[in-house]
Protein backbone atom coordinates (compact mmCIF):
# COMPACT_ATOMS: atom_id res chain seq x y z
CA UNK A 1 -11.51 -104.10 -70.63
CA UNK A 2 -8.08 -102.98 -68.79
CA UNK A 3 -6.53 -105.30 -66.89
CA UNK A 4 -4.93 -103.44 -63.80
CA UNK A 5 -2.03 -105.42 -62.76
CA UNK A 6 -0.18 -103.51 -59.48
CA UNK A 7 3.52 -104.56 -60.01
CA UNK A 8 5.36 -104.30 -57.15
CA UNK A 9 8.76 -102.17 -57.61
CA UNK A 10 11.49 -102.89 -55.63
CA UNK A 11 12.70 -99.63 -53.39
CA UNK A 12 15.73 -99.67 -51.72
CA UNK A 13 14.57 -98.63 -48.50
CA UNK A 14 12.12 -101.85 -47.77
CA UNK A 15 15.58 -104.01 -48.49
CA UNK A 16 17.63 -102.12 -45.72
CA UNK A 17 17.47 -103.61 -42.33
CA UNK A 18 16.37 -101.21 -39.46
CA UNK A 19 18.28 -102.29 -36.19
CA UNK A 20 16.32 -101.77 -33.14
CA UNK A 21 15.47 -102.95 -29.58
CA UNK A 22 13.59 -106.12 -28.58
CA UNK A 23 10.62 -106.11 -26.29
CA UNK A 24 13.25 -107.93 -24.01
CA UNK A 25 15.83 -105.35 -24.07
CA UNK A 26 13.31 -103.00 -22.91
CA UNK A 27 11.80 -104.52 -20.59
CA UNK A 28 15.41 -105.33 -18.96
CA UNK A 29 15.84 -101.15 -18.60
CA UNK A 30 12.72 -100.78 -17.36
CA UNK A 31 13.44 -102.79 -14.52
CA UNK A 32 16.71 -101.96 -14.36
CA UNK A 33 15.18 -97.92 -13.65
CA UNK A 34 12.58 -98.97 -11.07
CA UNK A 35 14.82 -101.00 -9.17
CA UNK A 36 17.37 -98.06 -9.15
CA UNK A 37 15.16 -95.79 -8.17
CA UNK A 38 13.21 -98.08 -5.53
CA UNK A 39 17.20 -97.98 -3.75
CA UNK A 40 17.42 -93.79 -4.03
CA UNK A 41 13.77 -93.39 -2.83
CA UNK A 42 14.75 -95.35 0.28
CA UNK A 43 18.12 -93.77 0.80
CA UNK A 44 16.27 -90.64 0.59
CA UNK A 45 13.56 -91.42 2.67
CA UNK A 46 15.61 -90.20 6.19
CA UNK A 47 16.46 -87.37 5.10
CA UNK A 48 12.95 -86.04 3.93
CA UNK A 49 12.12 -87.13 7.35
CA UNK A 50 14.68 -84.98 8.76
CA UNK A 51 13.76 -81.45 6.78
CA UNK A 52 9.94 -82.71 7.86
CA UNK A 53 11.32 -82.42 11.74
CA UNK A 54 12.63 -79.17 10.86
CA UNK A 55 9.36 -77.62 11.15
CA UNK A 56 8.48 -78.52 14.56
CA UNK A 57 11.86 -77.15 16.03
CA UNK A 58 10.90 -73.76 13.63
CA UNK A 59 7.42 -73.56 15.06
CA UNK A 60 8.38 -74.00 18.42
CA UNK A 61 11.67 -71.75 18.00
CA UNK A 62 8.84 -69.16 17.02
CA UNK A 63 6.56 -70.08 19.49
CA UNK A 64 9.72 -69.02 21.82
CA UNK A 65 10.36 -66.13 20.75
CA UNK A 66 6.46 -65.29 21.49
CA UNK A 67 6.98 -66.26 24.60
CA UNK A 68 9.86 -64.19 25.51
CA UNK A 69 8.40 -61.42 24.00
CA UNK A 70 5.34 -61.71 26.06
CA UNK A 71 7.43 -61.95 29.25
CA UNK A 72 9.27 -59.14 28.79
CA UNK A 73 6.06 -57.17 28.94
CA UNK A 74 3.94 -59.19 31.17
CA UNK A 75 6.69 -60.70 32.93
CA UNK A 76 4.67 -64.18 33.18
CA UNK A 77 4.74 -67.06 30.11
CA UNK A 78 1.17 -66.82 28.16
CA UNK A 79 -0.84 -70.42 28.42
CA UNK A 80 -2.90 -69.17 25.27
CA UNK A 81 -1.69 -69.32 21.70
CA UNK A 82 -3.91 -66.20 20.21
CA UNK A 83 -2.64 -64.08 22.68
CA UNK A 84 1.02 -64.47 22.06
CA UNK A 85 -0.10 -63.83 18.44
CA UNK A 86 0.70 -67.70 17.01
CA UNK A 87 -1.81 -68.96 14.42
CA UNK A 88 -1.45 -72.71 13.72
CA UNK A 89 -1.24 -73.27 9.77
CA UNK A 90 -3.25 -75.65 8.46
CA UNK A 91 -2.77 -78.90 9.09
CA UNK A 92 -1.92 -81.94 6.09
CA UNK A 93 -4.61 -84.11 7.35
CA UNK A 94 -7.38 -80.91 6.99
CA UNK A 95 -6.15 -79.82 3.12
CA UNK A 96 -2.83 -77.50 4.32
CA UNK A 97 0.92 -78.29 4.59
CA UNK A 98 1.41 -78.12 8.09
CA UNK A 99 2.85 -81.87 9.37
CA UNK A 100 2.91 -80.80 13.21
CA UNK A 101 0.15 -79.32 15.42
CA UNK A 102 1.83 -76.92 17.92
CA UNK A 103 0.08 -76.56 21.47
CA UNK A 104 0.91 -74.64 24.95
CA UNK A 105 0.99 -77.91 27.43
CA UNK A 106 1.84 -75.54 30.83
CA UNK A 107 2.25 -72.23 31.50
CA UNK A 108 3.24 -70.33 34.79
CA UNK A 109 4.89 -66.82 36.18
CA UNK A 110 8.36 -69.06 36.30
CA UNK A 111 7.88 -71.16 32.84
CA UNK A 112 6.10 -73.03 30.09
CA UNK A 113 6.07 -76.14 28.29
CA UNK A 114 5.16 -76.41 24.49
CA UNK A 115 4.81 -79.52 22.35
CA UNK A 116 4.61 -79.81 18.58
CA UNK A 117 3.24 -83.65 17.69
CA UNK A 118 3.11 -84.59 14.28
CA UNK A 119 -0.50 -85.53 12.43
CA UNK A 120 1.48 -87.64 9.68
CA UNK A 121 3.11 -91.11 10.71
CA UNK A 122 6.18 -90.47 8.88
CA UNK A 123 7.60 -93.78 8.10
CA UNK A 124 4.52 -96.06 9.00
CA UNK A 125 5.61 -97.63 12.09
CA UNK A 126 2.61 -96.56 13.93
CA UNK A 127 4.68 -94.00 16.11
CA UNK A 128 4.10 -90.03 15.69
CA UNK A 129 6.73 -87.63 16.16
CA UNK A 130 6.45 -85.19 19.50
CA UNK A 131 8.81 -82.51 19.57
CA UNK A 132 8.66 -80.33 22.99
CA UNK A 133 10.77 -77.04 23.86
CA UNK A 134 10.42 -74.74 27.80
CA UNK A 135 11.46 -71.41 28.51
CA UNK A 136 15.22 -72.38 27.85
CA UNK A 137 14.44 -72.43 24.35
CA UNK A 138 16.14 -76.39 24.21
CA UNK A 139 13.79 -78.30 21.53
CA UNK A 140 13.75 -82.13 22.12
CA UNK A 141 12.73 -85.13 20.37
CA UNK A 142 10.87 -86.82 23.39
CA UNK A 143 9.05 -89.31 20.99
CA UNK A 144 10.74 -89.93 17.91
CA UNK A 145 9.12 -91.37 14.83
């Protein structure tokens, strides 16, 4: 009978010591990162708010324009969306990207009043954002989020 004996050689690469980082170490960055980005997220936060508010003072720039348009040839403000041609995008809360729904509140031989309110609460505080704009063309925040 053989006798199989396994010797064990020596290789130089088991002897070398492989420098590396603890579970410590890494769990230290990793917190480090989240808590760094928990401050930028926050700092950011007002200003994605801001470029969100955009959009109502676009829409109802547009929806002025429409209305302008429609005096000239009418020479009275339309109370109807469709016929000044204005088709509400989709809203967020039905599947689209639109964050504000746009409506025609008054509208009269001498003037009209439109209001864009926001569907989203913004920043959670319970509050939606209303934008409104009349036939001066002057958007303002009269609820702000």
């Amino acid at each position: 009978m053989y006798s199989m004996s396994i010797q064990r050689k020596n290789y130089p690469f088991f002897q070398t010591k492989v420098s590396g980082l603890s579970l410590l170490e890494v769990l230290t960055v990793l917190i480090i990162i989240g808590l760094t980005s928990l401050v930028v997220v926050r700092n950011l936060s007002p200003t994605v708010n801001k470029v969100k508010q955009k959009e109502a003072k676009i829409q109802l720039q547009l929806i002025h324009t429409l209305q302008q348009t429609y005096f000239m040839e009418f020479t009275k403000y339309s109370g109807d969306l469709e016929e000044l041609g204005y088709a509400q995008r989709p809203l967020s809360t039905q599947g689209g990207d639109a964050n504000y729904k746009v409506d025609l509140l008054d509208a009269s031989i001498s003037g009209y009043k439109a209001r864009a309110t926001a569907v989203v609460d913004f920043n959670q505080n319970g509050t939606m954002d209303v934008w409104e704009m009349d036939q001066s063309g002057k958007v303002v925040n009269s609820v702000k989020d």
